[in-house]
Protein backbone atom coordinates (compact mmCIF):
# COMPACT_ATOMS: atom_id res chain seq x y z
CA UNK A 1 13.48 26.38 9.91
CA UNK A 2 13.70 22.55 8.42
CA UNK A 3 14.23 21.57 5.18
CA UNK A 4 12.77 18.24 3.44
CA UNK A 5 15.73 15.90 2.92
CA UNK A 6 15.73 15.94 -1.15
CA UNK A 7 15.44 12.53 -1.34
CA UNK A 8 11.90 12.31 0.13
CA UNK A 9 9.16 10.52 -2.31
CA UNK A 10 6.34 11.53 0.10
CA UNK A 11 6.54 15.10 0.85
CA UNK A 12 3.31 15.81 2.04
CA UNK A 13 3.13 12.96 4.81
CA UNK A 14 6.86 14.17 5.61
CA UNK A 15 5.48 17.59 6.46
CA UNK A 16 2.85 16.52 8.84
CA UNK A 17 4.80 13.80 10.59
CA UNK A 18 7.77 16.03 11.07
CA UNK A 19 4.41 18.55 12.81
CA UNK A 20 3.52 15.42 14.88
CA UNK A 21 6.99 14.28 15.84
CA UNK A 22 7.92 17.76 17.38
CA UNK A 23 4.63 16.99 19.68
CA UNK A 24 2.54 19.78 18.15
CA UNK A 25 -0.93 19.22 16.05
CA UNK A 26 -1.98 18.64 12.70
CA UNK A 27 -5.77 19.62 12.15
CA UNK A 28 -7.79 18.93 10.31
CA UNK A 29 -10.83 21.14 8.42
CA UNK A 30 -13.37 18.53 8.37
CA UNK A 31 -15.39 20.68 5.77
CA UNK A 32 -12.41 20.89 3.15
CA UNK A 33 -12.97 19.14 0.29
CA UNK A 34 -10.22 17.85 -2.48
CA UNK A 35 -10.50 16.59 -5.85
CA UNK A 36 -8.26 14.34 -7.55
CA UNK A 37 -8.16 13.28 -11.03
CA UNK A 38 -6.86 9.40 -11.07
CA UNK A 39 -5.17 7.81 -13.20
CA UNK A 40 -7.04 6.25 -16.10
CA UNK A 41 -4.91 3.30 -16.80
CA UNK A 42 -4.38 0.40 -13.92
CA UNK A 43 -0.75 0.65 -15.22
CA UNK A 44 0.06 4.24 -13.95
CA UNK A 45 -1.85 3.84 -11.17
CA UNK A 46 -0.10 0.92 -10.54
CA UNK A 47 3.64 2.89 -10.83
CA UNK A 48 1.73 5.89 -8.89
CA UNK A 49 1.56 3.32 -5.91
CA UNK A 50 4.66 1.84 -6.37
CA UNK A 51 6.37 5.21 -6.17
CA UNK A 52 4.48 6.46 -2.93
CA UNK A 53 4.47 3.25 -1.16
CA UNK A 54 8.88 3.54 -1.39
CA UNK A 55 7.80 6.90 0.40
CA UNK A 56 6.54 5.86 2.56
CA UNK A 57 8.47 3.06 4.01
CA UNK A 58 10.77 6.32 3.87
CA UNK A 59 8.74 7.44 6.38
CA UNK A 60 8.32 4.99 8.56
CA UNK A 61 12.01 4.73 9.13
CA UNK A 62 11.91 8.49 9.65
CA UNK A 63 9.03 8.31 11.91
CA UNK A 64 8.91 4.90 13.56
CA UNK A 65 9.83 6.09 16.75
CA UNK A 66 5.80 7.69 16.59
CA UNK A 67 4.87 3.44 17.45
CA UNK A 68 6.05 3.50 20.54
CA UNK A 69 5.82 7.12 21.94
CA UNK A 70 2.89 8.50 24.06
CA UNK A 71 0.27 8.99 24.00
CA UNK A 72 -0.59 5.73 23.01
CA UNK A 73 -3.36 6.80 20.65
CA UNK A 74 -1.48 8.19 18.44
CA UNK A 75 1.14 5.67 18.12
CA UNK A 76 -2.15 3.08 17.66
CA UNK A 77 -3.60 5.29 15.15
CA UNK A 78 -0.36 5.27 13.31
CA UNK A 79 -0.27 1.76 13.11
CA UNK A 80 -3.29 0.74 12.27
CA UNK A 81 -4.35 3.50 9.73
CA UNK A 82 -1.10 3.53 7.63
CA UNK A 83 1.53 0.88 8.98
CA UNK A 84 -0.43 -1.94 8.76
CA UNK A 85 -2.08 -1.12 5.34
CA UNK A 86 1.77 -0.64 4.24
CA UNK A 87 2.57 -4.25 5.16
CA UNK A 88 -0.64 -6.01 4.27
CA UNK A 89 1.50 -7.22 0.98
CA UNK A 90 3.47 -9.04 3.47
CA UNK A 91 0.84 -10.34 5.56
CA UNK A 92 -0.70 -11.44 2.48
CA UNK A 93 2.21 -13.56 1.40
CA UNK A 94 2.30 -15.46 4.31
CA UNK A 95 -1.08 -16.12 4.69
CA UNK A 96 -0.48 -17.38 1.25
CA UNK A 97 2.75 -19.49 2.23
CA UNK A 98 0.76 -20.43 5.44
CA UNK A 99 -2.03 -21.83 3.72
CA UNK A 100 0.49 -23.70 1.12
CA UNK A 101 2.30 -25.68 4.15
CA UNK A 102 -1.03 -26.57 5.88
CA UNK A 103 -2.01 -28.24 2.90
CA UNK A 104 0.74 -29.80 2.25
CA UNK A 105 0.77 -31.19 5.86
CA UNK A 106 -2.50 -31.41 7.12
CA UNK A 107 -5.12 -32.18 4.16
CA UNK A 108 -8.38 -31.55 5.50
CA UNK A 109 -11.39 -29.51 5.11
CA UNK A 110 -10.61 -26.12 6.39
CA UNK A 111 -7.00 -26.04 4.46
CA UNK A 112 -8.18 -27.03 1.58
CA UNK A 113 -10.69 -24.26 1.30
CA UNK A 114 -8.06 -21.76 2.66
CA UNK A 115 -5.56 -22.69 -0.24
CA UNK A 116 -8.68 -22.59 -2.90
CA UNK A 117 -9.39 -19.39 -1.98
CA UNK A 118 -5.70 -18.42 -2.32
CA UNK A 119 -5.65 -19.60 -5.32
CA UNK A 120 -8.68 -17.66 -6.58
CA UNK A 121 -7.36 -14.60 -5.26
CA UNK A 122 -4.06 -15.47 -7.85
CA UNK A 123 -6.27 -16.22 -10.38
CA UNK A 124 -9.15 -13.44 -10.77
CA UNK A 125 -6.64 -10.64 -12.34
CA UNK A 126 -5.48 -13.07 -14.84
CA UNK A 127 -9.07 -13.58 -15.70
CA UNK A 128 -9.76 -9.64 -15.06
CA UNK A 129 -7.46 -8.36 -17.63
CA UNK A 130 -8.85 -10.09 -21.03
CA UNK A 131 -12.25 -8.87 -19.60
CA UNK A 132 -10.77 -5.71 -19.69
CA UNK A 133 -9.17 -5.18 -22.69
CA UNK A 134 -12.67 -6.32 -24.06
CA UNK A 135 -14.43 -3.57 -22.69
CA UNK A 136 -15.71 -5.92 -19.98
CA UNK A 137 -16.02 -5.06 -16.41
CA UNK A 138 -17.52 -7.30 -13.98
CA UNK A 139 -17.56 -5.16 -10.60
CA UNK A 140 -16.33 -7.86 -8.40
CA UNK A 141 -13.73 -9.37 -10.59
CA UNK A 142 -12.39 -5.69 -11.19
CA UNK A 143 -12.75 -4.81 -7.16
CA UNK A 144 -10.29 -7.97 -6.10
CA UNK A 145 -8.27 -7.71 -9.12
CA UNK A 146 -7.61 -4.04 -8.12
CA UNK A 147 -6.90 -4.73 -4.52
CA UNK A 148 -4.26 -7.79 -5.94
CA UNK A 149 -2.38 -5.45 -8.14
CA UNK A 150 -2.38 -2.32 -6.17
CA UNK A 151 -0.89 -4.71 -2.87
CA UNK A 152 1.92 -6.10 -5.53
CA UNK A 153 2.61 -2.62 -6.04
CA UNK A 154 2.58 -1.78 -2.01
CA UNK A 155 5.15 -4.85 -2.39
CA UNK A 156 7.16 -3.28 -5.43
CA UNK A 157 7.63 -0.31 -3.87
CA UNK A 158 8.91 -1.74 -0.49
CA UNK A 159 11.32 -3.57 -2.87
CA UNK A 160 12.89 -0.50 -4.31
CA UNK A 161 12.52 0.97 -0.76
CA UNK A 162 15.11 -1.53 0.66
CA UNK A 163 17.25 -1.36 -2.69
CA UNK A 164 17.80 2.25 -1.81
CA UNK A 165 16.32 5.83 -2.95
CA UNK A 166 18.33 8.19 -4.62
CA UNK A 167 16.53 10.65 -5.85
CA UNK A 168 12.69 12.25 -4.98
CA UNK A 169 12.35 12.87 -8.91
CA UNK A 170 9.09 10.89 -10.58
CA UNK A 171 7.49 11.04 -13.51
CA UNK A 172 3.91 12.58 -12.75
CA UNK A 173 0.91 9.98 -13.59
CA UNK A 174 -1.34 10.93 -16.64
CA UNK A 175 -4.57 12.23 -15.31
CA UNK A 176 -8.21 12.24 -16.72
C-alpha cells in the first residue's frame, strides 16, 4: 500500500505514473466518456493551468526516470505527449530570443519575417482582450491569443514549480 506524498498538485497523473513506473499497465476504456465543465473566464482557466502545470513538473521529477527506461515506446510516448507540451513555453522563448539575435545580426529576408511573426504572436492578445471585453470574438485572434496565455501559464507554473511547493491545497476553478 502507497500513499500520495501530500504535497502532490496532480494526483491523478501521480496515480497512473506510479501504475506505470512499477512496470504494470494502465488501460484504457476507449468507450468511456467524461464531461468537464471549463472554466468560463480566461482568468481561472488561466490559474487552473498554472496550478496543474507546477504538478506536473512535480511529476516529471518523480517520474523522469520513465525517459530513459525500456521499452522505448513508452519513454517516447512520454516525451512527446506530455514532456514536450510542458516545455513548449521554453521552446517558445527561445525561438523568440533566437529570432531577436538573427535580426539583430543578420538582416535579411527570412529573419525579418521570423521576428514579424514573433512579434504578432506578442501582439494578438493585446489586441484580443478589448475585443473581448466588447463582446467581440474573432475565432482566430481568440485561438492564438488562447494558446499565448495558456503557454505563459505552462511558464508560470514551472516558475512556482522551481520556487518550491508546499502544499497540494488549491482553490477549485468556478465552473459553468
Amino acid at each position: 500500500l502507497e500513499f500520495i506524498p501530500e504535497t502532490i498538485l496532480v494526483d491523478d497523473f501521480y496515480l497512473s505514473m506510479k501504475v506505470l513506473d512499477k512496470g504494470a499497465h494502465c488501460i484504457s476504456d476507449l468507450e468511456a466518456i467524461a464531461h468537464e465543465a471549463l472554466p468560463g473566464k480566461l482568468t481561472e482557466e488561466f490559474r487552473r493551468k498554472s496550478r496543474i502545470s507546477s504538478g506536473n513538473f512535480q511529476n516529471l521529477k518523480i517520474f523522469g526516470n520513465i525517459l530513459i527506461s525500456k521499452p522505448i515506446i513508452r519513454a517516447f510516448c512520454f516525451f512527446s505527449h506530455k514532456v514536450l507540451r510542458w516545455i513548449s513555453p521554453i521552446l517558445i522563448l527561445l525561438a523568440f530570443l533566437s529570432s531577436a539575435i538573427l535580426t539583430l545580426f543578420h538582416a535579411g529576408l527570412a529573419t525579418g519575417i521570423l521576428s514579424f511573426l514573433c512579434l504578432i504572436f506578442l501582439i494578438i492578445p493585446m489586441v484580443d482582450y478589448p475585443l473581448d471585453k466588447a463582446g467581440i470574438q474573432v475565432g482566430i485572434i481568440r485561438n492564438i491569443s488562447y494558446f499565448a496565455w495558456m503557454n505563459l501559464a505552462l511558464l508560470i507554473g514551472f516558475i512556482k514549480y522551481w520556487k518550491g511547493i508546499k502544499t497540494s491545497i488549491w482553490q477549485p476553478t468556478g465552473r459553468k
